[in-house]
C-alpha atoms as a PDB file:
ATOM      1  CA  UNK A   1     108.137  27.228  86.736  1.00  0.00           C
ATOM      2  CA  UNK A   2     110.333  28.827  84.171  1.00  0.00           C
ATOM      3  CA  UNK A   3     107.940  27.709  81.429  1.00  0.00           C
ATOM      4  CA  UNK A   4     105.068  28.722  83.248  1.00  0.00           C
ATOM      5  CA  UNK A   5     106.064  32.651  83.863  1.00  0.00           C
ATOM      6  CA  UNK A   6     106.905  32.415  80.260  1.00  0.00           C
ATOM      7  CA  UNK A   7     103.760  31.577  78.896  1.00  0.00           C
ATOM      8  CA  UNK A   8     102.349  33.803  81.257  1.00  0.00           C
ATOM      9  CA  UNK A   9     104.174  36.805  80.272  1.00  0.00           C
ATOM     10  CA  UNK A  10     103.255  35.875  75.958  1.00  0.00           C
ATOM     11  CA  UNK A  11     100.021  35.450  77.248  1.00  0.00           C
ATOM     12  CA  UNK A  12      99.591  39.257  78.728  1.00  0.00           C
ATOM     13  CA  UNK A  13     101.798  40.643  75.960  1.00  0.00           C
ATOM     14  CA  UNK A  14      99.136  39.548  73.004  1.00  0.00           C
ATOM     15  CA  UNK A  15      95.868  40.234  74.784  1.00  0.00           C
ATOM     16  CA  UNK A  16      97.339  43.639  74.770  1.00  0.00           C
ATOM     17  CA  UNK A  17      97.843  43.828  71.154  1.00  0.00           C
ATOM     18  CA  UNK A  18      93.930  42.797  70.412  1.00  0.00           C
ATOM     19  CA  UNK A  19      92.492  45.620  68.600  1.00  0.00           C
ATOM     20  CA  UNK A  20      89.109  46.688  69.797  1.00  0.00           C
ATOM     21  CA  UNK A  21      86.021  47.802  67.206  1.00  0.00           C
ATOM     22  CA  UNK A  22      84.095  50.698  68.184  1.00  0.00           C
ATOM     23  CA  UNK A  23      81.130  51.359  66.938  1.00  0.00           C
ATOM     24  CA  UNK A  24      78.078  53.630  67.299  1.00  0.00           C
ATOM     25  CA  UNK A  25      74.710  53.052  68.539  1.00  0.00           C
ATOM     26  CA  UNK A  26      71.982  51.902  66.368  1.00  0.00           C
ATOM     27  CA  UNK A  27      69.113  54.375  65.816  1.00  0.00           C
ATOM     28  CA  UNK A  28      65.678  53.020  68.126  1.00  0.00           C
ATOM     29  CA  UNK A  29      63.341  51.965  66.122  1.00  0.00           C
ATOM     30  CA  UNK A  30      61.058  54.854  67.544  1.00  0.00           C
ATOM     31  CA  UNK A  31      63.260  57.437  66.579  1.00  0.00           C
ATOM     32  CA  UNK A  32      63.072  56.408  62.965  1.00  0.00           C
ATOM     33  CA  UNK A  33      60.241  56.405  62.499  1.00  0.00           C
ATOM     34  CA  UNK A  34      58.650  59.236  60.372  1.00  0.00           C
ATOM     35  CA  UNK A  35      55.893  61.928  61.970  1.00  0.00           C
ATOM     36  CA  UNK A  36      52.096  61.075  61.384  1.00  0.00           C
ATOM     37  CA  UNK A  37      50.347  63.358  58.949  1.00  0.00           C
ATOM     38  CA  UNK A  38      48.261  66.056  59.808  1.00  0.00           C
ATOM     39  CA  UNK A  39      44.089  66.234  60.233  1.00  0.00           C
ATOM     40  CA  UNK A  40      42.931  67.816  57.329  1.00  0.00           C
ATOM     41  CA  UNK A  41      39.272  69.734  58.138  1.00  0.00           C
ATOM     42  CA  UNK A  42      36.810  67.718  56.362  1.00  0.00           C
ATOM     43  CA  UNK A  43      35.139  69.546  53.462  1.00  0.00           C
ATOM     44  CA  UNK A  44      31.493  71.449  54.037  1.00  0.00           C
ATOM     45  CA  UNK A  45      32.343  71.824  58.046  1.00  0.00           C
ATOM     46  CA  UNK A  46      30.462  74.448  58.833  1.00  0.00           C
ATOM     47  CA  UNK A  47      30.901  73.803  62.714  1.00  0.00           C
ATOM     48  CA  UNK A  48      33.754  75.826  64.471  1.00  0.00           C
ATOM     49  CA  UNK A  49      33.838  73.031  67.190  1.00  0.00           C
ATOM     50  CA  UNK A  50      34.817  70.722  64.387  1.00  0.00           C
ATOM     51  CA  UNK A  51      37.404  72.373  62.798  1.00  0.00           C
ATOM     52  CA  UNK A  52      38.843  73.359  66.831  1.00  0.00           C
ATOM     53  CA  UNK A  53      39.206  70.092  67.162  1.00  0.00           C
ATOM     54  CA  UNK A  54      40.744  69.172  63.880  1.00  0.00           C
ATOM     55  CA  UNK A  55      44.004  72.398  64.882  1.00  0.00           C
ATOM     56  CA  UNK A  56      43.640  71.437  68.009  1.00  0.00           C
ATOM     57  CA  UNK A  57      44.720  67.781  67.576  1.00  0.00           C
ATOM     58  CA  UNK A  58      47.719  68.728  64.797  1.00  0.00           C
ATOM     59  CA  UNK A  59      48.823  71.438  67.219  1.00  0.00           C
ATOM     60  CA  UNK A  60      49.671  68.946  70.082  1.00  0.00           C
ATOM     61  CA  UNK A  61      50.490  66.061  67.399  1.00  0.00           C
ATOM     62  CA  UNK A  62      52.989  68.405  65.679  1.00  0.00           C
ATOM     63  CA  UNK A  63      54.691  69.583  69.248  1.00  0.00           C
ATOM     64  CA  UNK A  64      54.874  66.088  70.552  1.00  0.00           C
ATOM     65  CA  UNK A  65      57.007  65.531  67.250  1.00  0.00           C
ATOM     66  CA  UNK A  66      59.212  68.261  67.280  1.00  0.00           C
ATOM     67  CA  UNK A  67      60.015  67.208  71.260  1.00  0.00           C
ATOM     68  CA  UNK A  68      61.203  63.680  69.998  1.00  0.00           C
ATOM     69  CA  UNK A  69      62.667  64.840  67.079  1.00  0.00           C
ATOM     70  CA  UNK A  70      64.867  67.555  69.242  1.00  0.00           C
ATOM     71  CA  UNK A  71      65.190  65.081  72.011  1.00  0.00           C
ATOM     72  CA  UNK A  72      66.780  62.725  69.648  1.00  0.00           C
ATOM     73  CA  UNK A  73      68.791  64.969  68.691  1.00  0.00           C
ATOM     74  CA  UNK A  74      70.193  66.442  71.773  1.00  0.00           C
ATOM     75  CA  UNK A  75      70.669  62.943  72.980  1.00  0.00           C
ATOM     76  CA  UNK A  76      72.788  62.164  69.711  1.00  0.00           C
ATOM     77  CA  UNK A  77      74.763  64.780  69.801  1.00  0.00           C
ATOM     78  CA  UNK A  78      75.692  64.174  73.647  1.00  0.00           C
ATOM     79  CA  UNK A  79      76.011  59.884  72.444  1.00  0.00           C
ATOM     80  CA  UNK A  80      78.548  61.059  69.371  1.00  0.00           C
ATOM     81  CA  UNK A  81      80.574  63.203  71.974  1.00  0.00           C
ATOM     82  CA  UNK A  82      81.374  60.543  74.768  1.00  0.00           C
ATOM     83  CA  UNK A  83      81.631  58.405  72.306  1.00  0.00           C
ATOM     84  CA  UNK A  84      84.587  60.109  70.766  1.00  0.00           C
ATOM     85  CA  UNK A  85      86.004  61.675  73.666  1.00  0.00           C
ATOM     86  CA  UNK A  86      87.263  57.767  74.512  1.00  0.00           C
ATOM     87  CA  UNK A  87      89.910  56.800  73.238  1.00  0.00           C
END
């Protein structure tokens, strides 16, 4: 019994001592992933439908970027402070 609570008590002591790696997140591979380029309005258009639908598609293509890209962002910054709030 004596030897028992003894190797008990080394046995708690150095699982104490085991030092713990921290590490960050990865990036998703989503996130690093570089925006599509732009439409460019084909040369001789001479329809305005056309060239509508050539701003309106890098309008909403550049928006839907810039909401990842400041999504990711936010959600970073939020990750990088829990993570070293803990201690």
């Amino acid at each position: 019994m004596k030897y028992l609570l003894m190797i008990l008590t080394a046995l708690i002591i150095t699982s104490c001592t085991v030092p713990v790696n921290r590490s960050f997140p990865d990036l998703p591979k989503s996130l690093t992933q570089e925006c599509l380029d732009l439409q460019i309005v084909p040369k001789g258009t001479i329809k305005l439908s056309e060239i509508l639908i050539v701003v309106t598609t890098n309008y909403s293509q550049y928006h839907q970027c810039r909401f990842e890209v400041e999504s990711f962002q936010q959600w970073h910054k939020q990750q990088k402070e829990i993570f070293e709030s803990v201690k």
